[in-house]
C-alpha atoms as a PDB file:
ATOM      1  CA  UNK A   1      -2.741 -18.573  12.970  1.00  0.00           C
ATOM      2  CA  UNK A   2      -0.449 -15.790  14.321  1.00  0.00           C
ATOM      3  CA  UNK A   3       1.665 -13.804  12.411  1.00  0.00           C
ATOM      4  CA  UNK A   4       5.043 -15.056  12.398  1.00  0.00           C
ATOM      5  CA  UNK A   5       7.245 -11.960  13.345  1.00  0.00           C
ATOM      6  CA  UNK A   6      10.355 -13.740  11.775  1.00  0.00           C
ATOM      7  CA  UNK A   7       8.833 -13.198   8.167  1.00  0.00           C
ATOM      8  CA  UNK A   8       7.871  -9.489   7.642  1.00  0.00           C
ATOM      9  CA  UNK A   9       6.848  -8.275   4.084  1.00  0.00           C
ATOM     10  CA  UNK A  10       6.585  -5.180   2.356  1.00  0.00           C
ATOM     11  CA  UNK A  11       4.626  -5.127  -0.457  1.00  0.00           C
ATOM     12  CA  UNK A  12       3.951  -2.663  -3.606  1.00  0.00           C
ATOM     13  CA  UNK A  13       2.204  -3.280  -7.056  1.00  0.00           C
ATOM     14  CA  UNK A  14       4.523  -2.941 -10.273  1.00  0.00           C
ATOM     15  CA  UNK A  15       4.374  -3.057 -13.995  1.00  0.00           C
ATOM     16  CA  UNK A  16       4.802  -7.229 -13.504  1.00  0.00           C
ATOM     17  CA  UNK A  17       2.602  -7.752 -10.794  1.00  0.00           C
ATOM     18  CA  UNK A  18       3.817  -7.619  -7.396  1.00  0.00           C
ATOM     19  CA  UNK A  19       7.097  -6.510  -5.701  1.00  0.00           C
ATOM     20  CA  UNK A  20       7.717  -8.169  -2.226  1.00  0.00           C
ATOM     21  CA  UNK A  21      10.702  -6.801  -0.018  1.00  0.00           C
ATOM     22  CA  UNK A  22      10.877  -9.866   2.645  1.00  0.00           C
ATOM     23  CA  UNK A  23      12.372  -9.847   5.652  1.00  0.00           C
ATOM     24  CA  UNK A  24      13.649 -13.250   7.190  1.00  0.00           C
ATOM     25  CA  UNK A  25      15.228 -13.244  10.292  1.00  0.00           C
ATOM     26  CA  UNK A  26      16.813  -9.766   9.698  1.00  0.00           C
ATOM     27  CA  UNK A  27      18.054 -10.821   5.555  1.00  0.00           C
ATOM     28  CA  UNK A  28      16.042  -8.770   3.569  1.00  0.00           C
ATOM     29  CA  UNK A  29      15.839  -9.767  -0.094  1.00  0.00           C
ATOM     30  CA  UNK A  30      13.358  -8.266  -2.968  1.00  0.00           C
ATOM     31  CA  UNK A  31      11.307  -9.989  -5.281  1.00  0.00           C
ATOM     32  CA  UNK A  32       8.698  -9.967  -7.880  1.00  0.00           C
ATOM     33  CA  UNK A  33       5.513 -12.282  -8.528  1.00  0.00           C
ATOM     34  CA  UNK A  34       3.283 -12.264 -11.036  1.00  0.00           C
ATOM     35  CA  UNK A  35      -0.077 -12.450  -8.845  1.00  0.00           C
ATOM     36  CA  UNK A  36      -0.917 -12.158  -5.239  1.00  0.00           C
ATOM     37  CA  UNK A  37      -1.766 -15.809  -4.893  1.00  0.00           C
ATOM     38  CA  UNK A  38       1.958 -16.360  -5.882  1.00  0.00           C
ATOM     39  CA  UNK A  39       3.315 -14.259  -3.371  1.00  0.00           C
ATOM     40  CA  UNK A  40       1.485 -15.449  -0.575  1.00  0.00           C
ATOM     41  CA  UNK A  41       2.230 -18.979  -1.284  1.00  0.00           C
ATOM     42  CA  UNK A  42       6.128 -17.657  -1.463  1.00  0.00           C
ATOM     43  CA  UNK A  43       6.403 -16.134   1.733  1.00  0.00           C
ATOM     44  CA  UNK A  44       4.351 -19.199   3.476  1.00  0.00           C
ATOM     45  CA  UNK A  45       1.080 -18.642   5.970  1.00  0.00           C
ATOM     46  CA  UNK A  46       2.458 -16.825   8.859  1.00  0.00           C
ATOM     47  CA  UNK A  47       4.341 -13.593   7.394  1.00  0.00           C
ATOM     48  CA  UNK A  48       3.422 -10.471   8.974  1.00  0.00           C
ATOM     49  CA  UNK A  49       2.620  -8.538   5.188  1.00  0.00           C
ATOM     50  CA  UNK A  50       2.122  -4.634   4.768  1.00  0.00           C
ATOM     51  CA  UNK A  51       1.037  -4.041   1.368  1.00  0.00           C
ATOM     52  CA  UNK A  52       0.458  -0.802  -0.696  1.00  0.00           C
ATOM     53  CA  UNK A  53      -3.187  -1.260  -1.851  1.00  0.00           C
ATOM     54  CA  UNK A  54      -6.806  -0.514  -0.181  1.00  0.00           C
ATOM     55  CA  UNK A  55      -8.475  -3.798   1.795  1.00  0.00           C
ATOM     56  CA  UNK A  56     -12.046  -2.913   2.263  1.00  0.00           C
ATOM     57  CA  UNK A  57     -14.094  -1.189   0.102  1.00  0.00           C
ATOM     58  CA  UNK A  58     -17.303   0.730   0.998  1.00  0.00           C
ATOM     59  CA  UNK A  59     -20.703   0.280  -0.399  1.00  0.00           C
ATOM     60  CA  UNK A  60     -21.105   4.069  -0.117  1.00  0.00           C
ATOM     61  CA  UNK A  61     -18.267   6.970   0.284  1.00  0.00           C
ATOM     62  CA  UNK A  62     -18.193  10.403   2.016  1.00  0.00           C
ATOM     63  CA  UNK A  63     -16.120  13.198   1.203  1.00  0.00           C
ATOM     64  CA  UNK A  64     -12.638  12.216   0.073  1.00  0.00           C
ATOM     65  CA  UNK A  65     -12.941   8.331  -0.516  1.00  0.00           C
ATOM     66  CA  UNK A  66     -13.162   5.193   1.700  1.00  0.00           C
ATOM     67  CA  UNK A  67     -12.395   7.189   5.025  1.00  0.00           C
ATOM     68  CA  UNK A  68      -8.513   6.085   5.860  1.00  0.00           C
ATOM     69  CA  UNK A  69      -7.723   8.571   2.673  1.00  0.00           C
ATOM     70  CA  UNK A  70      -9.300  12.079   4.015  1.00  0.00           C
ATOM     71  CA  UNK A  71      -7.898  11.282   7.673  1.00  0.00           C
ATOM     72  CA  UNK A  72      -3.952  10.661   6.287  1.00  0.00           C
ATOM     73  CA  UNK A  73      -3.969  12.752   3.570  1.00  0.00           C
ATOM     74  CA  UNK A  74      -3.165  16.160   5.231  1.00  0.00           C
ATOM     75  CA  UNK A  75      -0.467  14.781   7.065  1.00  0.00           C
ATOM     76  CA  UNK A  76       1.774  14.444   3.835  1.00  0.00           C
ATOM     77  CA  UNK A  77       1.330  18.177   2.874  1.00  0.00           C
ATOM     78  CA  UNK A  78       2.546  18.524  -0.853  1.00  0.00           C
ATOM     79  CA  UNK A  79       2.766  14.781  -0.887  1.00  0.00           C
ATOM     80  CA  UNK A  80      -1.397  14.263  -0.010  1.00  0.00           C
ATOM     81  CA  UNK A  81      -1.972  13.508  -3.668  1.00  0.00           C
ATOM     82  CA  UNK A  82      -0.261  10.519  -3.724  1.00  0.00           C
ATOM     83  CA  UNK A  83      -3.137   8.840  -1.937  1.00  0.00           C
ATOM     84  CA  UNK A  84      -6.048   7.983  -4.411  1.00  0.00           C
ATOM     85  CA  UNK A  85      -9.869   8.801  -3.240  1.00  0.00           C
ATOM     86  CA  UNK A  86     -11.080   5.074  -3.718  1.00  0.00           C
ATOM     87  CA  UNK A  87     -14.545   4.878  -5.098  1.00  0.00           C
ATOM     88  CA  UNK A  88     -17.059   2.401  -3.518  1.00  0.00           C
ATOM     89  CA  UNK A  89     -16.956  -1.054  -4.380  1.00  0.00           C
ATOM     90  CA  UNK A  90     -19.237  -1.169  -7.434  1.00  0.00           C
ATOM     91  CA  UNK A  91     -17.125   0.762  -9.025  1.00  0.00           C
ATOM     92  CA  UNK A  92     -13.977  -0.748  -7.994  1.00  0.00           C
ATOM     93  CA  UNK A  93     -16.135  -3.607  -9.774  1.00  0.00           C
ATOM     94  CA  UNK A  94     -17.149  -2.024 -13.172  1.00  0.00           C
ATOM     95  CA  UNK A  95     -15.794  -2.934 -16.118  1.00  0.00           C
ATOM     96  CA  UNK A  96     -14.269  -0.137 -18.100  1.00  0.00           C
ATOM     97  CA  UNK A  97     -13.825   3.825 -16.883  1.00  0.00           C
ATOM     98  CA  UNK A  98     -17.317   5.204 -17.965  1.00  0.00           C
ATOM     99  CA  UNK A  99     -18.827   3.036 -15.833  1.00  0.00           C
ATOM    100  CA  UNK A 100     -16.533   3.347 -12.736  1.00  0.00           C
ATOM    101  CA  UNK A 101     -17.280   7.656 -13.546  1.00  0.00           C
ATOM    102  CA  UNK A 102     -20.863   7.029 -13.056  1.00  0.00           C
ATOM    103  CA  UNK A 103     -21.070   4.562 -10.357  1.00  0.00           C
ATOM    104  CA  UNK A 104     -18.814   6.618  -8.228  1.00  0.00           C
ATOM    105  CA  UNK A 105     -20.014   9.407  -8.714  1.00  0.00           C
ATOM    106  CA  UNK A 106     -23.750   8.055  -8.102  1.00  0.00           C
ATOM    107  CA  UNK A 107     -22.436   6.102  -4.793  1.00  0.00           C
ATOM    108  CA  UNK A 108     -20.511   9.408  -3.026  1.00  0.00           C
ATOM    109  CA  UNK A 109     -21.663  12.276  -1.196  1.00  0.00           C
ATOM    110  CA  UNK A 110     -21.112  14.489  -2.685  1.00  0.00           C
ATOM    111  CA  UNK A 111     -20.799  12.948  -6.473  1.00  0.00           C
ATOM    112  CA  UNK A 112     -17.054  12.556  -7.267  1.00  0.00           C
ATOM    113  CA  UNK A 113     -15.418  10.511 -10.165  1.00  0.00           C
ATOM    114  CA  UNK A 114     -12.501   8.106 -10.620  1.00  0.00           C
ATOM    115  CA  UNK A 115      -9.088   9.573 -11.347  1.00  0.00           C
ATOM    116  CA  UNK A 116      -7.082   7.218 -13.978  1.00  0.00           C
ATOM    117  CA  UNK A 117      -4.130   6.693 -11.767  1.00  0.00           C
ATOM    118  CA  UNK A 118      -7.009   4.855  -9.166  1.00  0.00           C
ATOM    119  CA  UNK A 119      -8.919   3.339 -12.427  1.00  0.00           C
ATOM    120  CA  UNK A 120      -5.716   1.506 -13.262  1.00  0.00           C
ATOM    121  CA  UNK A 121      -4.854  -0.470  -9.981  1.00  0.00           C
ATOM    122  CA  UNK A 122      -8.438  -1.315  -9.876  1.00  0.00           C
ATOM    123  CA  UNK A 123      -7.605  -5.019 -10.701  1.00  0.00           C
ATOM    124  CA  UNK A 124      -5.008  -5.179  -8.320  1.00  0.00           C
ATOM    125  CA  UNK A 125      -7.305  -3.779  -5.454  1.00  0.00           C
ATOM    126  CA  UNK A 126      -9.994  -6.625  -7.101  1.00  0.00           C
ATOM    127  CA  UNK A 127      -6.820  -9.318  -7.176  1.00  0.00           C
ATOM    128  CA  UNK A 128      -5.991  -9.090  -3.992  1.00  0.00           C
ATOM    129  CA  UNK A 129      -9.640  -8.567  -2.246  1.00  0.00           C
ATOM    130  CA  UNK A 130     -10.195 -11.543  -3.954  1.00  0.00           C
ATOM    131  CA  UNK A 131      -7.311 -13.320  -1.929  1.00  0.00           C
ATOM    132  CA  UNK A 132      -8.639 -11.940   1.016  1.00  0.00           C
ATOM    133  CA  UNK A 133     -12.181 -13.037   1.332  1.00  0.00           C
ATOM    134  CA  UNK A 134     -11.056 -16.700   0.222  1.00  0.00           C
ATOM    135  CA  UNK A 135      -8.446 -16.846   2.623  1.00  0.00           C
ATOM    136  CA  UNK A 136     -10.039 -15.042   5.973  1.00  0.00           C
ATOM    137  CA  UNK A 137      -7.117 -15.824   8.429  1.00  0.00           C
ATOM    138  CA  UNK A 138      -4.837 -13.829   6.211  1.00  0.00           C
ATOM    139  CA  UNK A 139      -6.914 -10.857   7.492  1.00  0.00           C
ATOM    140  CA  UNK A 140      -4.853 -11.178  11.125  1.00  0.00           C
ATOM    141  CA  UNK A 141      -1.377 -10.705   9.307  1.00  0.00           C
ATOM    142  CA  UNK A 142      -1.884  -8.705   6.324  1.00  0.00           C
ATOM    143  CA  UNK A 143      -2.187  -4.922   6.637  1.00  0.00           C
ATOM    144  CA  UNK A 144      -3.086  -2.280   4.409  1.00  0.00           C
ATOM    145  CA  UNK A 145      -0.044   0.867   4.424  1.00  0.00           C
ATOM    146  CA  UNK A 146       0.786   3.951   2.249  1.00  0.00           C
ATOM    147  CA  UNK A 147       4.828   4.432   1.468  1.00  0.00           C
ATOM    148  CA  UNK A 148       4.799   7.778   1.389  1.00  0.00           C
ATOM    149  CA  UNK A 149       3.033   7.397   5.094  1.00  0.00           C
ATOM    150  CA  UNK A 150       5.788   4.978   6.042  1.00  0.00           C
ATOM    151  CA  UNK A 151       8.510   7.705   4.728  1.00  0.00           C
ATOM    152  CA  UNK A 152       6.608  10.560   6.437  1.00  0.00           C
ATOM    153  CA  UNK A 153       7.010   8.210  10.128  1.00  0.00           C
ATOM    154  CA  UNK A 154      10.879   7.842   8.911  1.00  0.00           C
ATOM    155  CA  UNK A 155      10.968  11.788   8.292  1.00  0.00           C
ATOM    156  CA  UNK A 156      10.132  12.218  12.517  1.00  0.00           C
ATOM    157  CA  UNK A 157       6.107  13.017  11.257  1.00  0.00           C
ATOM    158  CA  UNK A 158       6.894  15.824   8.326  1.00  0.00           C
ATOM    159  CA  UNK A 159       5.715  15.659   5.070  1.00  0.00           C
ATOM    160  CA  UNK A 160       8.396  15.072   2.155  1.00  0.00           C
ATOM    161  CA  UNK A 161       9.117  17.873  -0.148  1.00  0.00           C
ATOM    162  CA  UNK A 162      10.009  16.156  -3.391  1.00  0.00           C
ATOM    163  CA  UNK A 163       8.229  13.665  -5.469  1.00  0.00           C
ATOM    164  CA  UNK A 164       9.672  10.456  -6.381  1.00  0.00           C
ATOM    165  CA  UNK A 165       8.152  11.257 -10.050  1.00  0.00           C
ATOM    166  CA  UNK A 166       8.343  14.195 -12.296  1.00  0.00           C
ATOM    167  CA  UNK A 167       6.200  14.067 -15.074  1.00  0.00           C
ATOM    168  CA  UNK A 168       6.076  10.317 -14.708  1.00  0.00           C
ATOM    169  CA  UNK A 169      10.410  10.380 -14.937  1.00  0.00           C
ATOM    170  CA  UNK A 170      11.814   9.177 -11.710  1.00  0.00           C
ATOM    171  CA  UNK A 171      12.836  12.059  -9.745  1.00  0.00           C
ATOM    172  CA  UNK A 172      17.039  11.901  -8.319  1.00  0.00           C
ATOM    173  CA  UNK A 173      16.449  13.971  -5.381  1.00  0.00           C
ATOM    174  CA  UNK A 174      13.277  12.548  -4.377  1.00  0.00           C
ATOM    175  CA  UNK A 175      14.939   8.510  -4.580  1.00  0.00           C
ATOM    176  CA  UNK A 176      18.094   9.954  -2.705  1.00  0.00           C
ATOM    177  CA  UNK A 177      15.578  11.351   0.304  1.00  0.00           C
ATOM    178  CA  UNK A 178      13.818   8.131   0.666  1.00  0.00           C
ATOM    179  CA  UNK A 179      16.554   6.285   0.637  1.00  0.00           C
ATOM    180  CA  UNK A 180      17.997   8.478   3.339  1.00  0.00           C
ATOM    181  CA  UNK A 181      15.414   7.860   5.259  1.00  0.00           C
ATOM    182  CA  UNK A 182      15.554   3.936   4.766  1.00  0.00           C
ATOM    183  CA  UNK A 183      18.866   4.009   5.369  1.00  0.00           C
ATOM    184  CA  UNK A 184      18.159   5.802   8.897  1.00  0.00           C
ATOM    185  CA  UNK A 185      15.222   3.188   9.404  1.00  0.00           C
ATOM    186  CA  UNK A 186      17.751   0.326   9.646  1.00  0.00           C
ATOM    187  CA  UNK A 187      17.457  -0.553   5.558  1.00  0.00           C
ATOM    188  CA  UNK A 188      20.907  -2.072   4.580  1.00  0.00           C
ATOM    189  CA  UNK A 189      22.796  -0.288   2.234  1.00  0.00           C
ATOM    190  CA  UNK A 190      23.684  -3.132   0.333  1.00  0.00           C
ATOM    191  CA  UNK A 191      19.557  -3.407   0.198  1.00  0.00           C
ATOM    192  CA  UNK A 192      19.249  -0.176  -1.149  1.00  0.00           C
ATOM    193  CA  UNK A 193      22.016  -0.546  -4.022  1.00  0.00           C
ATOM    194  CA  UNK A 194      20.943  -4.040  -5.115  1.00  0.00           C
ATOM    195  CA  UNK A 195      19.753  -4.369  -8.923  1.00  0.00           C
ATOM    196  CA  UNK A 196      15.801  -3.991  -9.301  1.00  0.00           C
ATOM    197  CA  UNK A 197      14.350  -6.742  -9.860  1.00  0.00           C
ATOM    198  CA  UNK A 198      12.795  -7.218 -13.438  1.00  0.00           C
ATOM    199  CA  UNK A 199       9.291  -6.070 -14.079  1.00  0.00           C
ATOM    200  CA  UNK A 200       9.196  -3.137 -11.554  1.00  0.00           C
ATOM    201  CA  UNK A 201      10.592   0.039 -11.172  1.00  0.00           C
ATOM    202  CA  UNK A 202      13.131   1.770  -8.654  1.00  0.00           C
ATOM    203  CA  UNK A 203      10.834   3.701  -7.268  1.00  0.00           C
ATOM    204  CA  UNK A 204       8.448   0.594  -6.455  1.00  0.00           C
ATOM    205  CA  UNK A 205      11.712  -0.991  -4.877  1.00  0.00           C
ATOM    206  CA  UNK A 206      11.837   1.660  -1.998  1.00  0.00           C
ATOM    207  CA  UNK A 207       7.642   1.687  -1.767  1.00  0.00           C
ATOM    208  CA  UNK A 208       8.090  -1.682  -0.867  1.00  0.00           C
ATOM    209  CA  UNK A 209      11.175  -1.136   1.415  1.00  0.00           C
ATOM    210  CA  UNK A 210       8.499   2.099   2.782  1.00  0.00           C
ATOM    211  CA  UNK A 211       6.066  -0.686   3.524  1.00  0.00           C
ATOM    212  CA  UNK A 212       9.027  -2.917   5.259  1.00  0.00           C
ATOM    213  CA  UNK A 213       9.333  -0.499   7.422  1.00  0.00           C
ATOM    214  CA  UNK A 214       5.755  -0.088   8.916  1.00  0.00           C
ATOM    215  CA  UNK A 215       5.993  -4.315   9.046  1.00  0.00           C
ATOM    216  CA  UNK A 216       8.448  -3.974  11.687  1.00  0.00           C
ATOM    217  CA  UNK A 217       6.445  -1.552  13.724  1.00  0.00           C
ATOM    218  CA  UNK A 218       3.360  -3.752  13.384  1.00  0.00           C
ATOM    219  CA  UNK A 219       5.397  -6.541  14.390  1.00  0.00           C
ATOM    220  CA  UNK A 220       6.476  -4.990  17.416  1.00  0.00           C
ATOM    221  CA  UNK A 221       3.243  -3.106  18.255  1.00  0.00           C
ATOM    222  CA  UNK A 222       4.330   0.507  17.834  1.00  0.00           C
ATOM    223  CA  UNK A 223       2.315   1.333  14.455  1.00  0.00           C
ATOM    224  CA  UNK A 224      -0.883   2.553  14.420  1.00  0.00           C
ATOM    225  CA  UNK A 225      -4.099   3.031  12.390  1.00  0.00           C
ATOM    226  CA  UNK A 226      -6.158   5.692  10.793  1.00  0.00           C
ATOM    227  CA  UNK A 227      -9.132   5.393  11.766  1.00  0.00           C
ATOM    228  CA  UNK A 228      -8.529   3.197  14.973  1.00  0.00           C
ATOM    229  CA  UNK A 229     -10.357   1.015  15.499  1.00  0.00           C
ATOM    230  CA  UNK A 230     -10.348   0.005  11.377  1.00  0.00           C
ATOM    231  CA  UNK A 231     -14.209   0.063   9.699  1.00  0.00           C
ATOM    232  CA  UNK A 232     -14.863  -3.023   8.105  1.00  0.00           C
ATOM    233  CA  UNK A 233     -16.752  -3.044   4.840  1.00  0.00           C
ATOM    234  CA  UNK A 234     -19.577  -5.511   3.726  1.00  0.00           C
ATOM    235  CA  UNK A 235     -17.253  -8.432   3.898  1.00  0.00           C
ATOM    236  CA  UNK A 236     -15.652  -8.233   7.044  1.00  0.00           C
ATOM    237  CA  UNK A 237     -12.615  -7.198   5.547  1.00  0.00           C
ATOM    238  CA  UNK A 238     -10.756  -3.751   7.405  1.00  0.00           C
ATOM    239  CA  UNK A 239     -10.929  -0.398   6.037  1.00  0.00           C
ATOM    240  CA  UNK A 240      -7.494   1.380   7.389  1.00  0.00           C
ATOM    241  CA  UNK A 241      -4.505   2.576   6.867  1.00  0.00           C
ATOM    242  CA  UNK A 242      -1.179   1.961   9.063  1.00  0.00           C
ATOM    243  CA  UNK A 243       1.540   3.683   9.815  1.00  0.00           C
END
């Protein structure tokens, strides 16, 4: 099946599961679902999705995680925090933090443990490699993209200065720049002022619109991928990152 460029998705995790920004034939609207498998089945077979959340996961890591991480990363300058060093996939696998410490370390070179903001969307990296693996074709329409990537390509290829997060408080002059940016990438206005849905935040509302963004480009074949061509991990399943 071929992805249907009519029905372009961007995609971000939230407190509530997933949020989904969907574009149909130019009418974006936003929405939340409480699992992947719900999503998919919402946006039907052929959308073109680019989600927020690793596809592919090593056996084995180098320096600086899975590979996509250490090649983006120093394009986002202040901002190269923001994406997570993802451990191999036994310890995306283990069941509690202690565990995921000691696999990961054990299975990089050189040894390097699990932060706690990557420990906690382990079971949405699980969730939807999971979805992936039983459902192969979705592998030619879904796509694996950072936001703050997708703002940097909005910001003409320079980093961002300011977080969307202080201190875990969402940060005003961080949300106005994105949505600057969104604004410039053709994102409605009336998009960008419309309530949040409930279960996620503001600041996973514009991720998602971030993703939207790097959709379209997919869709029209002017995004690219880090490393190109993608790795593919034991599965068959990609290991990059688009932009």
């Amino acid at each position: 099946m071929r992805p249907d460029r009519n029905v372009l998705v961007g995609v971000d995790g939230c407190k509530s599961g997933w949020i989904a920004a969907i574009d149909r034939e130019s009418k974006i609207s936003i929405a939340v679902f409480a699992t992947i498998t719900d999503l998919f089945g919402a946006i039907g077979e052929g959308a073109l999705v680019a989600i927020d959340m690793p596809i592919g996961l090593n056996r084995r890591n180098g320096p600086g995680g899975r590979g996509p991480e250490q090649l983006v990363r120093p394009m986002l300058g202040v901002r190269q925090s923001s994406v997570f060093s993802v451990p191999a996939r036994s310890a995306v696998e283990a069941a509690d933090y202690a565990n995921a410490c000691i696999l990961a370390a054990r299975l990089s070179d050189p040894p390097r443990k699990v932060s706690k903001q990557c420990f906690h969307i382990f079971p949405k990296i699980l969730e939807l490699d999971r979805h992936l693996r039983a459902h192969p074709y979705l592998l030619r329409q879904t796509f694996e993209v950072h936001p703050e990537l997708g703002f940097w390509r909005l910001n003409k290829c320079q980093p961002l200065t300011e977080p969307k997060k202080v201190k875990g408080a969402v940060h005003g002059p961080g949300m106005e720049l994105r949505k600057a940016l969104l604004r410039q990438g053709d994102i409605d206005a009336t998009v960008l002022a419309a309530c949040v849905p409930k279960g996620a935040g503001a600041d996973d509302m514009l991720d998602a619109l971030s993703a939207l963004t790097v959709a379209r480009r997919l869709a029209n074949g002017t995004a690219r991928c880090y490393p190109d061509p993608p790795g593919r991990d034991e599965y068959g399943l990609p290991i990059a990152i688009w932009v």
